[in-house]
PDB file of N, CA and C in Angstrom:
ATOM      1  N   UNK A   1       0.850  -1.176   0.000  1.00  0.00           N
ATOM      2  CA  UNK A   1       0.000   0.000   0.000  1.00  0.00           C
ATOM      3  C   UNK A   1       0.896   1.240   0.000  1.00  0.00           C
ATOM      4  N   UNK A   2       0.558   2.434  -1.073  1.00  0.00           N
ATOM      5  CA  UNK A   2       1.052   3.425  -1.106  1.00  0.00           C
ATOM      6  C   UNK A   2       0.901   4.280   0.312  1.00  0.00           C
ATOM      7  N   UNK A   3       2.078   4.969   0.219  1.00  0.00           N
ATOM      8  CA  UNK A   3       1.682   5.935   1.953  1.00  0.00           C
ATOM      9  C   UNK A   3       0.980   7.254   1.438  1.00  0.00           C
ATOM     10  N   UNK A   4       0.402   7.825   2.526  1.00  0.00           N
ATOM     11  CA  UNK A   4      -0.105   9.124   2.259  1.00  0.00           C
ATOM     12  C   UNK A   4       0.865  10.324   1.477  1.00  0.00           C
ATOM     13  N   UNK A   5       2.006  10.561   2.138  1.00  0.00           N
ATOM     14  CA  UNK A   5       3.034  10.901   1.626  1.00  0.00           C
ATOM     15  C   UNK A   5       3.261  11.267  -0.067  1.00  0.00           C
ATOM     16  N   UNK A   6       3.053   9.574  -0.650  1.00  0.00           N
ATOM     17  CA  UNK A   6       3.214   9.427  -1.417  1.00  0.00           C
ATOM     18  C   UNK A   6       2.285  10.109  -2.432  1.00  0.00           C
ATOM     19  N   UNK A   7       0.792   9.775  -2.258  1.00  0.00           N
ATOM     20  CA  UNK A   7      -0.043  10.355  -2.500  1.00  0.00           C
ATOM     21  C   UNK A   7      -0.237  11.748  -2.688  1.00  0.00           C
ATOM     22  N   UNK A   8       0.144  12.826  -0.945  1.00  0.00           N
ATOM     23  CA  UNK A   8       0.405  13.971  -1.131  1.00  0.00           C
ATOM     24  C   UNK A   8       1.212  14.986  -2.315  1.00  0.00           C
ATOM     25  N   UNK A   9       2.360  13.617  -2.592  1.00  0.00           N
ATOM     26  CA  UNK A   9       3.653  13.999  -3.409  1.00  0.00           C
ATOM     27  C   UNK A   9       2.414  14.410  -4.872  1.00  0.00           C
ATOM     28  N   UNK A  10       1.986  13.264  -5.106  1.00  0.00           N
ATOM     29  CA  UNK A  10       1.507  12.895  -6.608  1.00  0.00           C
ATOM     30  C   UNK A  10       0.437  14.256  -6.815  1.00  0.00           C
ATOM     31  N   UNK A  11      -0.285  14.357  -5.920  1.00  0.00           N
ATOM     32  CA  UNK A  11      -1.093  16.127  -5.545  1.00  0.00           C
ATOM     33  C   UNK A  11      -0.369  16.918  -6.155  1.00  0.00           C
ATOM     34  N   UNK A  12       0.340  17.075  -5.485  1.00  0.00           N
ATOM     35  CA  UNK A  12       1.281  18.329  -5.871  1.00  0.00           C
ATOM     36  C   UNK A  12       2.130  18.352  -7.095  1.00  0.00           C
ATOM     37  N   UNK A  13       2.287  17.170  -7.596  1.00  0.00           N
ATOM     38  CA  UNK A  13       2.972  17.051  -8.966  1.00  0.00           C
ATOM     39  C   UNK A  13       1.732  17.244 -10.109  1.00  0.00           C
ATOM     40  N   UNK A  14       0.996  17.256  -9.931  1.00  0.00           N
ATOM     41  CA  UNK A  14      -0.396  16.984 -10.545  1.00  0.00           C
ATOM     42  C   UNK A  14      -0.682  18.551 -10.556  1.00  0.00           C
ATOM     43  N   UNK A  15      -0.767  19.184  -9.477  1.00  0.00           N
ATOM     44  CA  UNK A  15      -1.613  20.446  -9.394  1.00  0.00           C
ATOM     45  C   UNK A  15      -0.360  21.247 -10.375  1.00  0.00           C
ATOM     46  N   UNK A  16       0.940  21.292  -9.948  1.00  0.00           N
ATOM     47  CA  UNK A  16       2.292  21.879 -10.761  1.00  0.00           C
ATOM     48  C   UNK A  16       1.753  21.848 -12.266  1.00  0.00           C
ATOM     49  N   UNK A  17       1.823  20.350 -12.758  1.00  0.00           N
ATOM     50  CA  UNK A  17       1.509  20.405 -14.487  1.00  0.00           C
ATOM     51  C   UNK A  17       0.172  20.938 -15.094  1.00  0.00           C
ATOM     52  N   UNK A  18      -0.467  21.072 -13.777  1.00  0.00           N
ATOM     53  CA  UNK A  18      -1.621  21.949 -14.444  1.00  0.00           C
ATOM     54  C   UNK A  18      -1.520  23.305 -14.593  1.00  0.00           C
ATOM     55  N   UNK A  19      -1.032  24.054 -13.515  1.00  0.00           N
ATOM     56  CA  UNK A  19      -0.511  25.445 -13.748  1.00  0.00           C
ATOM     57  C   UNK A  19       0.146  25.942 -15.004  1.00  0.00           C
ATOM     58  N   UNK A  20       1.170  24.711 -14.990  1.00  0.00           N
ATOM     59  CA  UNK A  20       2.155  24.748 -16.164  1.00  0.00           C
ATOM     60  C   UNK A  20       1.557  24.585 -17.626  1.00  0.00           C
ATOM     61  N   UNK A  21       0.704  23.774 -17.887  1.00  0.00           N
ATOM     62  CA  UNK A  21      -0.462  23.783 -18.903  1.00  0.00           C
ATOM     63  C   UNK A  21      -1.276  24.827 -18.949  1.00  0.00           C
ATOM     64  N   UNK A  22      -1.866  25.593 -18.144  1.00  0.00           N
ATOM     65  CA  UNK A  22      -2.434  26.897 -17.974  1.00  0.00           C
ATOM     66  C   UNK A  22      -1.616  28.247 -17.895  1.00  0.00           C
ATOM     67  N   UNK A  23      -0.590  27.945 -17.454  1.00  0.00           N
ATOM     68  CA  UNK A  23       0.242  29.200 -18.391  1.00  0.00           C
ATOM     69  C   UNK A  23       0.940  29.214 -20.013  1.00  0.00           C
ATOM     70  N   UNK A  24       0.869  28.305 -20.204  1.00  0.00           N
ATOM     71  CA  UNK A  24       1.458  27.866 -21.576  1.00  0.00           C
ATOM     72  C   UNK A  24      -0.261  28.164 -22.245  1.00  0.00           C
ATOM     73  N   UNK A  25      -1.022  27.924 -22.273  1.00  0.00           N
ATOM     74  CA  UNK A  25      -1.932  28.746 -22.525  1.00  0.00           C
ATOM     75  C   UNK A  25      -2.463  29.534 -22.703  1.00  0.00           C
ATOM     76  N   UNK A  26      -2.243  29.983 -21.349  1.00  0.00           N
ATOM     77  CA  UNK A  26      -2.435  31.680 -21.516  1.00  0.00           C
ATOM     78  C   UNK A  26      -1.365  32.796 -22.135  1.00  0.00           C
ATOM     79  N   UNK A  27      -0.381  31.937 -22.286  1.00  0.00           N
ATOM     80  CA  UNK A  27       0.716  32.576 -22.831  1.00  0.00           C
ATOM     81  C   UNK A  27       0.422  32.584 -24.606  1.00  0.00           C
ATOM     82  N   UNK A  28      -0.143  31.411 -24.965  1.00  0.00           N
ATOM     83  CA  UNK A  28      -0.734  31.707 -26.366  1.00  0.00           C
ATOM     84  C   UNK A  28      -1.445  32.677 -26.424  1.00  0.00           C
ATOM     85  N   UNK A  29      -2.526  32.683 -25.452  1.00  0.00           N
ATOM     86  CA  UNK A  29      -3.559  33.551 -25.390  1.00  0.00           C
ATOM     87  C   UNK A  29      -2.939  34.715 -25.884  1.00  0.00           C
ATOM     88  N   UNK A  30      -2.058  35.305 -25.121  1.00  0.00           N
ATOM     89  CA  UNK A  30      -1.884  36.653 -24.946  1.00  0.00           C
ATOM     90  C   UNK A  30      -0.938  36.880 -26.153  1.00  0.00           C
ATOM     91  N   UNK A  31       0.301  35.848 -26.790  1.00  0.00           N
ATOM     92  CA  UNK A  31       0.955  36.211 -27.934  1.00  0.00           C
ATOM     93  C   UNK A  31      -0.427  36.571 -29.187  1.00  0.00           C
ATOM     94  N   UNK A  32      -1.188  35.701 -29.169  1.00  0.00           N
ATOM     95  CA  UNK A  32      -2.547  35.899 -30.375  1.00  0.00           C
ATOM     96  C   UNK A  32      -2.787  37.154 -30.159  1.00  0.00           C
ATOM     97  N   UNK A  33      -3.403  37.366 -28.948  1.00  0.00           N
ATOM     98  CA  UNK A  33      -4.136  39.352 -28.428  1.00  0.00           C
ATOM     99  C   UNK A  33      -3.341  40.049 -29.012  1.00  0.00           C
ATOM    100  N   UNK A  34      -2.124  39.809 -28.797  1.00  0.00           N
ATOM    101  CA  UNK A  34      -0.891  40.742 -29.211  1.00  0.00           C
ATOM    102  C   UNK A  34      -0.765  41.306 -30.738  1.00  0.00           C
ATOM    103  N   UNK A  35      -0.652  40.177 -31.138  1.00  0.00           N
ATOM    104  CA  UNK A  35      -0.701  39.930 -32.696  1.00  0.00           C
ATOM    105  C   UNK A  35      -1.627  40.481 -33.237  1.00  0.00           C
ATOM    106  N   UNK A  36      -2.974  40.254 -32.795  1.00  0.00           N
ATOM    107  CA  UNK A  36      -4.176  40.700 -33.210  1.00  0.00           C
ATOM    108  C   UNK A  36      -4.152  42.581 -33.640  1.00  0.00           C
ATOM    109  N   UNK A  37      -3.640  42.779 -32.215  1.00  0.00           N
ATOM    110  CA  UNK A  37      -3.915  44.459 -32.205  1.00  0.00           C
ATOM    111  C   UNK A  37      -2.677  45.019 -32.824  1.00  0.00           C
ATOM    112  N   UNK A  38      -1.591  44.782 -33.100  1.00  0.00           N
ATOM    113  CA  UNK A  38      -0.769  45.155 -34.346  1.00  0.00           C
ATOM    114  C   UNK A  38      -0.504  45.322 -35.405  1.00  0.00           C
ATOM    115  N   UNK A  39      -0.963  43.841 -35.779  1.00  0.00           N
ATOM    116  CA  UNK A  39      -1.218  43.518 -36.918  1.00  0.00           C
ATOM    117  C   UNK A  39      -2.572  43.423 -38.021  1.00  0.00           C
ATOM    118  N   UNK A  40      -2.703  43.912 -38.913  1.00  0.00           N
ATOM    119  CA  UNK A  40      -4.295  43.835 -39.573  1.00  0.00           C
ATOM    120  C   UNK A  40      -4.803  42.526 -39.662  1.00  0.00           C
ATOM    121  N   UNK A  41      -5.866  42.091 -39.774  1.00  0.00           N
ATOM    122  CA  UNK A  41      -6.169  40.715 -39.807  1.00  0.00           C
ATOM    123  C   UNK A  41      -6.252  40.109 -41.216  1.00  0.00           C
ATOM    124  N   UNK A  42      -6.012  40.864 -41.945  1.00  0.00           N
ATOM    125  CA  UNK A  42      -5.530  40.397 -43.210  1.00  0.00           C
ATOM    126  C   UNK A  42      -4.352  39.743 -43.343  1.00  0.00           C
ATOM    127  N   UNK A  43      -3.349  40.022 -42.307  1.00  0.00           N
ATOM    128  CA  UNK A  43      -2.025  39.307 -42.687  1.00  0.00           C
ATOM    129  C   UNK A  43      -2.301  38.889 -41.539  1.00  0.00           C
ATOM    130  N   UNK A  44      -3.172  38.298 -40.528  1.00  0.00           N
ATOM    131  CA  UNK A  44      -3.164  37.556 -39.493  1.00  0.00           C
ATOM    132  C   UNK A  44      -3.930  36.296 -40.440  1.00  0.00           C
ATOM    133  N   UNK A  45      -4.879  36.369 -41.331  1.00  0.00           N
ATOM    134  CA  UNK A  45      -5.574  35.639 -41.947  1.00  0.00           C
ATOM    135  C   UNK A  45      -4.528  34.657 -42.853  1.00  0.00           C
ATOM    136  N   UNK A  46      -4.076  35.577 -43.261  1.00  0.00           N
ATOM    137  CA  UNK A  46      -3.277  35.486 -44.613  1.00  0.00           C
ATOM    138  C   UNK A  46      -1.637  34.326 -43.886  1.00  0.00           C
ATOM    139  N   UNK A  47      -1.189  34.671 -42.980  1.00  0.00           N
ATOM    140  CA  UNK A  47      -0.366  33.928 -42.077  1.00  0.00           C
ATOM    141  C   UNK A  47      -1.178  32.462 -41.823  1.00  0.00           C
ATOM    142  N   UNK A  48      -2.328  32.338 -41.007  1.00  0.00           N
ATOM    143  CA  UNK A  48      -2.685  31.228 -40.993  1.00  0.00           C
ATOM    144  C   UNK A  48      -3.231  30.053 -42.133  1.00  0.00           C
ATOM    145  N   UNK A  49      -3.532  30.718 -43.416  1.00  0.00           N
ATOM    146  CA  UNK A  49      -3.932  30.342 -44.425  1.00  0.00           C
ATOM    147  C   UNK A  49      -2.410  29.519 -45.293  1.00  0.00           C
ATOM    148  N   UNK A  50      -1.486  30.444 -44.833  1.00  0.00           N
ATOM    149  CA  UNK A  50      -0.227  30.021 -45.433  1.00  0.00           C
ATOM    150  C   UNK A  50       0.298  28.587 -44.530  1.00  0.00           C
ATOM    151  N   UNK A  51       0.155  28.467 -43.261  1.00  0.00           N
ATOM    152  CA  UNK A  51       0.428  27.359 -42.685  1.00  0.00           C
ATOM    153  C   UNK A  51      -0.546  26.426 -42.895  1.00  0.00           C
ATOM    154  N   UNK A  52      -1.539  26.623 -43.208  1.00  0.00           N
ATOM    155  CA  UNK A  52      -2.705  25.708 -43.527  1.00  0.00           C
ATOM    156  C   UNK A  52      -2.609  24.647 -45.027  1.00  0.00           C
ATOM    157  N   UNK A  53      -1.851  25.864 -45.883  1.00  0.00           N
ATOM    158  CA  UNK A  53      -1.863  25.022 -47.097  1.00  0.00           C
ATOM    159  C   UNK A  53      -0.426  24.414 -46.950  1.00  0.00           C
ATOM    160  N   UNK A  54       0.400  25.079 -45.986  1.00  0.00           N
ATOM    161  CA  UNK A  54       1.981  24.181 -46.045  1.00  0.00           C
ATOM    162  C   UNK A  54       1.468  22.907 -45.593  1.00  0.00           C
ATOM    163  N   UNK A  55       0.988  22.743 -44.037  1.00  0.00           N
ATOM    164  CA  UNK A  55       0.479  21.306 -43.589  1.00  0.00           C
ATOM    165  C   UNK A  55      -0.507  20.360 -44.501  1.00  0.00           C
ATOM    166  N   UNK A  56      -1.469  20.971 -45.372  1.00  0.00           N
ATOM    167  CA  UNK A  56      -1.937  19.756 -46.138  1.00  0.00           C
ATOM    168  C   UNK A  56      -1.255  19.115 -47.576  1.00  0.00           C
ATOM    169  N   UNK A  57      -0.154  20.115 -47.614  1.00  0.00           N
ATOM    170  CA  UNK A  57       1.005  19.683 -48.491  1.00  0.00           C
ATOM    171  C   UNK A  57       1.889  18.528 -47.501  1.00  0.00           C
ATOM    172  N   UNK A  58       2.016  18.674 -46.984  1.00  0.00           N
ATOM    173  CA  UNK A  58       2.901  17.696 -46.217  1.00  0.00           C
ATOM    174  C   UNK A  58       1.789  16.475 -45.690  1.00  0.00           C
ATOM    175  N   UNK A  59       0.575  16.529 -45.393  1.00  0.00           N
ATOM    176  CA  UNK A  59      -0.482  15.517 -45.398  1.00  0.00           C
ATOM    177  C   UNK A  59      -0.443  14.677 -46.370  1.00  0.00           C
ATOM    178  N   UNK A  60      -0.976  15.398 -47.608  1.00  0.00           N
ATOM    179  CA  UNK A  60      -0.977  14.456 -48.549  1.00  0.00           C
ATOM    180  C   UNK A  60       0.243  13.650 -49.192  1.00  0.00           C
ATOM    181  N   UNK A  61       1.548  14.429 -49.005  1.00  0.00           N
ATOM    182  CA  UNK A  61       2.930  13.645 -48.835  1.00  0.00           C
ATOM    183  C   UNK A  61       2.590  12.338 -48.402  1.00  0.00           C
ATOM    184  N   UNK A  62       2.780  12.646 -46.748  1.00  0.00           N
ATOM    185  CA  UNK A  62       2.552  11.582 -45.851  1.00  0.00           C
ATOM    186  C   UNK A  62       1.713  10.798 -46.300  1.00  0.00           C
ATOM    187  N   UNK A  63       0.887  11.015 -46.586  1.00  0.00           N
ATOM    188  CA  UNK A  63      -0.731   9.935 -46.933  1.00  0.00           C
ATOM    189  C   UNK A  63      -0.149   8.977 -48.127  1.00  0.00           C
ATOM    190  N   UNK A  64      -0.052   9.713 -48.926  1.00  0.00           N
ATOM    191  CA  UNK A  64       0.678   8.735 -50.010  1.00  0.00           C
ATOM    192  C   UNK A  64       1.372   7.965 -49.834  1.00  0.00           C
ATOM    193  N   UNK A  65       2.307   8.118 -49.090  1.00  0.00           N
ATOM    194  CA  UNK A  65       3.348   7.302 -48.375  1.00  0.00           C
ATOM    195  C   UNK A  65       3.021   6.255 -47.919  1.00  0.00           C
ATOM    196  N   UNK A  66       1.947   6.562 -46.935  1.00  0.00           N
ATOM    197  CA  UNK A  66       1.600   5.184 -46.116  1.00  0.00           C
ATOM    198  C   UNK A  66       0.764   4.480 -46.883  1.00  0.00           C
ATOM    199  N   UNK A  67      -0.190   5.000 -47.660  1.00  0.00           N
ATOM    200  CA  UNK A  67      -0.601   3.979 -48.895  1.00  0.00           C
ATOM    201  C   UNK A  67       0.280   2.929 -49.800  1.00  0.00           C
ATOM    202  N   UNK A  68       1.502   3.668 -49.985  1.00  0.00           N
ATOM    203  CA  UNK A  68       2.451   2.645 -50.631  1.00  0.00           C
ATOM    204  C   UNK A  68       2.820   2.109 -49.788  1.00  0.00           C
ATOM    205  N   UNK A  69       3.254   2.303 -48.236  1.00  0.00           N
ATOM    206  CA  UNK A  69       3.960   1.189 -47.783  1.00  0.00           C
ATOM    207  C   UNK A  69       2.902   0.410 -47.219  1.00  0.00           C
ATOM    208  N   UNK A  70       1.389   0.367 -47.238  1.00  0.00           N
ATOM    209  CA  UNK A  70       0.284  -0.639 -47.156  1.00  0.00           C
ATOM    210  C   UNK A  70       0.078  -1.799 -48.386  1.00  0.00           C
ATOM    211  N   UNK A  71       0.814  -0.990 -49.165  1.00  0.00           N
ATOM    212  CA  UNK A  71       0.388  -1.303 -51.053  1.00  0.00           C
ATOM    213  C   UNK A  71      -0.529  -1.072 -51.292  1.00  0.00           C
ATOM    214  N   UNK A  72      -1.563  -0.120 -51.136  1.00  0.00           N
ATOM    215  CA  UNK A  72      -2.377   0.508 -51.740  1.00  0.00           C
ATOM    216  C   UNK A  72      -2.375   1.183 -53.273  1.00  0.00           C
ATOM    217  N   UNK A  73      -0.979   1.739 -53.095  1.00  0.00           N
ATOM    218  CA  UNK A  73      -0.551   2.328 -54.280  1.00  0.00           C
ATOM    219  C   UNK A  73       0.510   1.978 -54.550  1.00  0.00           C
ATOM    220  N   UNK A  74       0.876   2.192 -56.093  1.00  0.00           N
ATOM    221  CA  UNK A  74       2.330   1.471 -56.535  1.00  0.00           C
ATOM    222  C   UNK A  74       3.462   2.614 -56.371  1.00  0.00           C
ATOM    223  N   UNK A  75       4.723   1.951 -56.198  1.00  0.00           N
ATOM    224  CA  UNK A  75       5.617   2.918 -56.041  1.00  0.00           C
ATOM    225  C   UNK A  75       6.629   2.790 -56.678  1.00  0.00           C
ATOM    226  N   UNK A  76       7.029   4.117 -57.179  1.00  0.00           N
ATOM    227  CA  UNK A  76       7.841   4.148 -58.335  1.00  0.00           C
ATOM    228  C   UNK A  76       8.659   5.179 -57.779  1.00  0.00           C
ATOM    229  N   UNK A  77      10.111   4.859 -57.701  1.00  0.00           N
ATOM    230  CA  UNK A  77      11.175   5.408 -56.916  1.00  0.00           C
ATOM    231  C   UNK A  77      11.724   6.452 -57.875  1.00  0.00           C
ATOM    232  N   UNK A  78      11.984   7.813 -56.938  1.00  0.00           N
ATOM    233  CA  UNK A  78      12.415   8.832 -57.655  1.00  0.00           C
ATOM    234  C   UNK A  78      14.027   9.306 -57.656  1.00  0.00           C
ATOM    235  N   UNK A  79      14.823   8.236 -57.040  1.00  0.00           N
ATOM    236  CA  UNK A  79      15.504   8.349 -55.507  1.00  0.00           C
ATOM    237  C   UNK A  79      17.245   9.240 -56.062  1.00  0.00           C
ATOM    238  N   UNK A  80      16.953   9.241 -57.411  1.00  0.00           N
ATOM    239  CA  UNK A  80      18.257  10.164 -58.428  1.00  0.00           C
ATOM    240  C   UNK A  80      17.665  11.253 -58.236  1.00  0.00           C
ATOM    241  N   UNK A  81      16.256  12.112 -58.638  1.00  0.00           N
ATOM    242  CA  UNK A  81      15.781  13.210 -58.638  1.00  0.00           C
ATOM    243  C   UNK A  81      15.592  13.741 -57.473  1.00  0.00           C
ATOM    244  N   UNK A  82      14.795  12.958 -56.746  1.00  0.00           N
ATOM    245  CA  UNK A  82      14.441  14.030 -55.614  1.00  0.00           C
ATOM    246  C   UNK A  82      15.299  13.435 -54.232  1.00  0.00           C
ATOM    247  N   UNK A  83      16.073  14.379 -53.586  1.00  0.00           N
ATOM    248  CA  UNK A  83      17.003  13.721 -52.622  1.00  0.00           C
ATOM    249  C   UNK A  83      16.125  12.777 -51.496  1.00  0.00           C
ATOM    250  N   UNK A  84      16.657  11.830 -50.650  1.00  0.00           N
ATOM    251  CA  UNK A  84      16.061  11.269 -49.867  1.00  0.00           C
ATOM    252  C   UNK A  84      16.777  11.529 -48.384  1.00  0.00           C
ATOM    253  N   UNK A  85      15.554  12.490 -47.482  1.00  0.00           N
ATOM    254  CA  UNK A  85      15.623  13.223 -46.672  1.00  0.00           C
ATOM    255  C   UNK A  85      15.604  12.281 -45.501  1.00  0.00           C
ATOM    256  N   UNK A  86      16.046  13.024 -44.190  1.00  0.00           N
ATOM    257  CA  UNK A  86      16.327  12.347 -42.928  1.00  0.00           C
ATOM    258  C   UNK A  86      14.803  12.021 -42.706  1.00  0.00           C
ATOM    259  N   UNK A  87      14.407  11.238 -41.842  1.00  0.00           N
ATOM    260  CA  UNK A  87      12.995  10.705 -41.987  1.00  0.00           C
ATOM    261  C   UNK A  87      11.988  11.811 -40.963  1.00  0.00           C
ATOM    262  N   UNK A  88      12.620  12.823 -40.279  1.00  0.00           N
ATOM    263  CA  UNK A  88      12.401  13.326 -39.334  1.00  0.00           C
ATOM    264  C   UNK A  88      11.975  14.505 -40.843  1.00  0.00           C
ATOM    265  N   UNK A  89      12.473  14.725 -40.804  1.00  0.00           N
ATOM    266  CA  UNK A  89      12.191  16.208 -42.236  1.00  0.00           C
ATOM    267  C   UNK A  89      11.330  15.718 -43.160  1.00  0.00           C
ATOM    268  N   UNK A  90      11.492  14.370 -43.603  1.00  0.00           N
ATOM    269  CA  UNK A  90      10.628  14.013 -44.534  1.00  0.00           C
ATOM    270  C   UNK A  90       9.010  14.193 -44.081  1.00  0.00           C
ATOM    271  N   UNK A  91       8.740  13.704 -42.603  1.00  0.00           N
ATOM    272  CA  UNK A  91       7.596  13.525 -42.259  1.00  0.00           C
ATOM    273  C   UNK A  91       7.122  15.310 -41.747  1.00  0.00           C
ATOM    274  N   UNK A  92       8.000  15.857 -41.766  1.00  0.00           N
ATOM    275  CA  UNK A  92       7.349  17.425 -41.309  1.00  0.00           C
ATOM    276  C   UNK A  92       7.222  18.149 -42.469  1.00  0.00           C
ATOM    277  N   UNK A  93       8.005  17.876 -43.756  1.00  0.00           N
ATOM    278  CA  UNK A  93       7.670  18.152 -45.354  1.00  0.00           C
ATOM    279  C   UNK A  93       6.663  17.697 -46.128  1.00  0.00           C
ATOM    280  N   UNK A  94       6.884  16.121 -45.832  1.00  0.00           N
ATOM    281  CA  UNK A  94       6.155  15.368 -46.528  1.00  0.00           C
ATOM    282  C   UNK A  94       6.720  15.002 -47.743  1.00  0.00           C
ATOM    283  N   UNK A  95       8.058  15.419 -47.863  1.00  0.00           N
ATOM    284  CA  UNK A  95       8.204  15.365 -49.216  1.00  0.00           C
ATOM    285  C   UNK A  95       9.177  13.895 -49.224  1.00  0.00           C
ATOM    286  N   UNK A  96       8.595  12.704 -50.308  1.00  0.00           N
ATOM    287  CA  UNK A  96       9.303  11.223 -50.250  1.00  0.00           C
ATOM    288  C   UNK A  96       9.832  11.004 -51.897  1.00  0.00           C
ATOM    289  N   UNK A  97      10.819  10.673 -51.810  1.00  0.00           N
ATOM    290  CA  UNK A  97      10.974  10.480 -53.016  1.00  0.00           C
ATOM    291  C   UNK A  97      10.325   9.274 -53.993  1.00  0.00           C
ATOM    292  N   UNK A  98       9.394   9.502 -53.931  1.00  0.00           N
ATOM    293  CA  UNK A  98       8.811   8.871 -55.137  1.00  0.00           C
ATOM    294  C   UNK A  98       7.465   9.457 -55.902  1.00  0.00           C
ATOM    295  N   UNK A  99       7.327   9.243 -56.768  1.00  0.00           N
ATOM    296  CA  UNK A  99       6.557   9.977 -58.324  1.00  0.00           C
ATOM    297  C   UNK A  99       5.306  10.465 -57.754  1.00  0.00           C
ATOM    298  N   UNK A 100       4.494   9.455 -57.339  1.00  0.00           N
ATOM    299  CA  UNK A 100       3.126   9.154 -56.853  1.00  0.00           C
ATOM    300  C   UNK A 100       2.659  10.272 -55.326  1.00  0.00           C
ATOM    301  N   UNK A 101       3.501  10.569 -54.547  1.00  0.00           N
ATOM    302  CA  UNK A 101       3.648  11.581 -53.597  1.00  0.00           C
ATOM    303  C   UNK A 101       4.215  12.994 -54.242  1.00  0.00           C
ATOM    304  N   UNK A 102       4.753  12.940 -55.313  1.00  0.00           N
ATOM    305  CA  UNK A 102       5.299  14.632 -55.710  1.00  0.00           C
ATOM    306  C   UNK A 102       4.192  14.652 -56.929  1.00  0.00           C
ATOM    307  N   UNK A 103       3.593  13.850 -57.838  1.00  0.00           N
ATOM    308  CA  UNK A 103       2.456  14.510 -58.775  1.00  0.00           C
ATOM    309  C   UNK A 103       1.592  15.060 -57.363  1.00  0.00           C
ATOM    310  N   UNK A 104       0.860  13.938 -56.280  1.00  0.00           N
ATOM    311  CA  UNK A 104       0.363  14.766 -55.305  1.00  0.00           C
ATOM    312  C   UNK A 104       0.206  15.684 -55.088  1.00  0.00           C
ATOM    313  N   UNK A 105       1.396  16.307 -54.910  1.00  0.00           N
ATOM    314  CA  UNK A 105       1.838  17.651 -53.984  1.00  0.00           C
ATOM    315  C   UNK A 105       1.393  19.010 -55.159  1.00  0.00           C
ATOM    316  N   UNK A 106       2.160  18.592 -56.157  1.00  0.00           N
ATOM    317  CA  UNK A 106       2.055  19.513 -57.079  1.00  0.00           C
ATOM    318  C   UNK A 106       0.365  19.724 -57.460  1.00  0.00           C
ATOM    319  N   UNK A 107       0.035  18.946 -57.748  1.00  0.00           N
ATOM    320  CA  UNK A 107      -1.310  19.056 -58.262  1.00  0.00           C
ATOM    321  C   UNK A 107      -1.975  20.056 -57.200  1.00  0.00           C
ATOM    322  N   UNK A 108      -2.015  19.651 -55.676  1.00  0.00           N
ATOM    323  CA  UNK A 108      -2.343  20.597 -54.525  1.00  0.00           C
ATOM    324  C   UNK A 108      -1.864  21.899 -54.616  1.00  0.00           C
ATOM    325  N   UNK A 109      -0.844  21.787 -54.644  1.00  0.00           N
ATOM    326  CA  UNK A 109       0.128  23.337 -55.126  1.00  0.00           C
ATOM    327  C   UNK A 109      -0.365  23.773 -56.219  1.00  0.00           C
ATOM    328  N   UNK A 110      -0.645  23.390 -57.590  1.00  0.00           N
ATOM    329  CA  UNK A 110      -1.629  23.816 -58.750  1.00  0.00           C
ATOM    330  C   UNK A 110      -2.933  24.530 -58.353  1.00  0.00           C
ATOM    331  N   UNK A 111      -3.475  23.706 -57.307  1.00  0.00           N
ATOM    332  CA  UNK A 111      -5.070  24.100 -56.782  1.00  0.00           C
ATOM    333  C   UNK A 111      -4.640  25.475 -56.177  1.00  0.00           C
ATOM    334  N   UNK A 112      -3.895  25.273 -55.061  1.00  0.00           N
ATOM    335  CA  UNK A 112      -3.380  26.922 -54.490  1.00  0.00           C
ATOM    336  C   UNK A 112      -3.545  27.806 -55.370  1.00  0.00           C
ATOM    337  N   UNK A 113      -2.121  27.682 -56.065  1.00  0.00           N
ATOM    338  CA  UNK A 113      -1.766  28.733 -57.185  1.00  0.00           C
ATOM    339  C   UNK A 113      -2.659  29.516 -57.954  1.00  0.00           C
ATOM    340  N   UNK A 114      -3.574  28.163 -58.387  1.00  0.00           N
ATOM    341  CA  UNK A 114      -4.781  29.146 -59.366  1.00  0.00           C
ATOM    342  C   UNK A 114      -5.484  29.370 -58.733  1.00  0.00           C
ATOM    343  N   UNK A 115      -6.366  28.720 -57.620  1.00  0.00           N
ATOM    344  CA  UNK A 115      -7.620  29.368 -56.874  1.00  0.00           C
ATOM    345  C   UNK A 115      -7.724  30.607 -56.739  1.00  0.00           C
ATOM    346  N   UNK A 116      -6.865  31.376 -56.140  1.00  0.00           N
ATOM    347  CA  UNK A 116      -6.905  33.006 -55.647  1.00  0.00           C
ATOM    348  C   UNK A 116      -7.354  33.789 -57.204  1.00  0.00           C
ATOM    349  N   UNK A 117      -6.694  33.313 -58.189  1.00  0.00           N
ATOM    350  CA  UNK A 117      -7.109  33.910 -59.561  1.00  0.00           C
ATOM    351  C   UNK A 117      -8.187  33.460 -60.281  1.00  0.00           C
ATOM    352  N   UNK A 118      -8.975  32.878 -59.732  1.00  0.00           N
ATOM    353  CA  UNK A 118     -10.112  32.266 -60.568  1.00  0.00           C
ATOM    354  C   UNK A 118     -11.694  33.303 -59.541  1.00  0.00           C
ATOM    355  N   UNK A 119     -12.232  34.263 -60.797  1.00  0.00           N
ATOM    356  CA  UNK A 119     -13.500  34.894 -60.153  1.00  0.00           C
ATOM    357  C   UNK A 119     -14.688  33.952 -61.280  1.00  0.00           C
ATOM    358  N   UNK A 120     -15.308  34.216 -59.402  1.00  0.00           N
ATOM    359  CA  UNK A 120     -16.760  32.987 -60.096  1.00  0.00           C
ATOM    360  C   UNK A 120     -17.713  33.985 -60.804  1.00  0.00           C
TER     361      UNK A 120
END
């Protein structure tokens, strides 16, 4: 049986990481406020929109990926053209060397590119 002690300890380690989670929070909080009132929300928009389309570029990387290594999809090695990255970069890029993951990307990157210029 655990002692009270012990228990007490685990309290207090417990109540600590919550503080610590609640200032790391509020510390977002307040960098966003910050940001907000400086900056126009056009380039606050325009900032998050840009990380938005970097990460589903690197999604659909990834996705592809794990489809080929399920065999879902066939894979056709690119591994002269496109360098083959530390696996740590690859998975925060997304970018793998093979055919079937970079038509991907591009095609997404195509959609970007033209969307903003296309009036309905």
């Amino acid at each position: 049986m655990l002692s009270k002690n012990y228990w007490d300890q685990e309290m207090v380690n417990w109540r600590t990481e919550e503080l610590r989670s609640n200032r790391n929070v509020n510390g977002v909080a307040f960098i966003i406020k910050k940001l907000g009132k400086r900056r126009p929300l056009r380039v606050l928009f325009g900032l998050t929109m840009g990380i938005g389309a970097y990460m589903s570029v690197a999604f659909i990387g990834n996705a592809v990926r794990s489809f080929q290594e399920a065999d879902y999809i066939h894979t056709t090695p690119m591994i002269g053209i496109i360098p083959r990255l530390d696996i740590n970069i690859a998975s925060m890029t997304g970018i793998h060397p093979t055919l079937e993951s970079t038509v991907a990307q591009l095609i997404l990157l195509a959609v970007y590119a033209v969307g903003p210029n296309m009036y309905w």
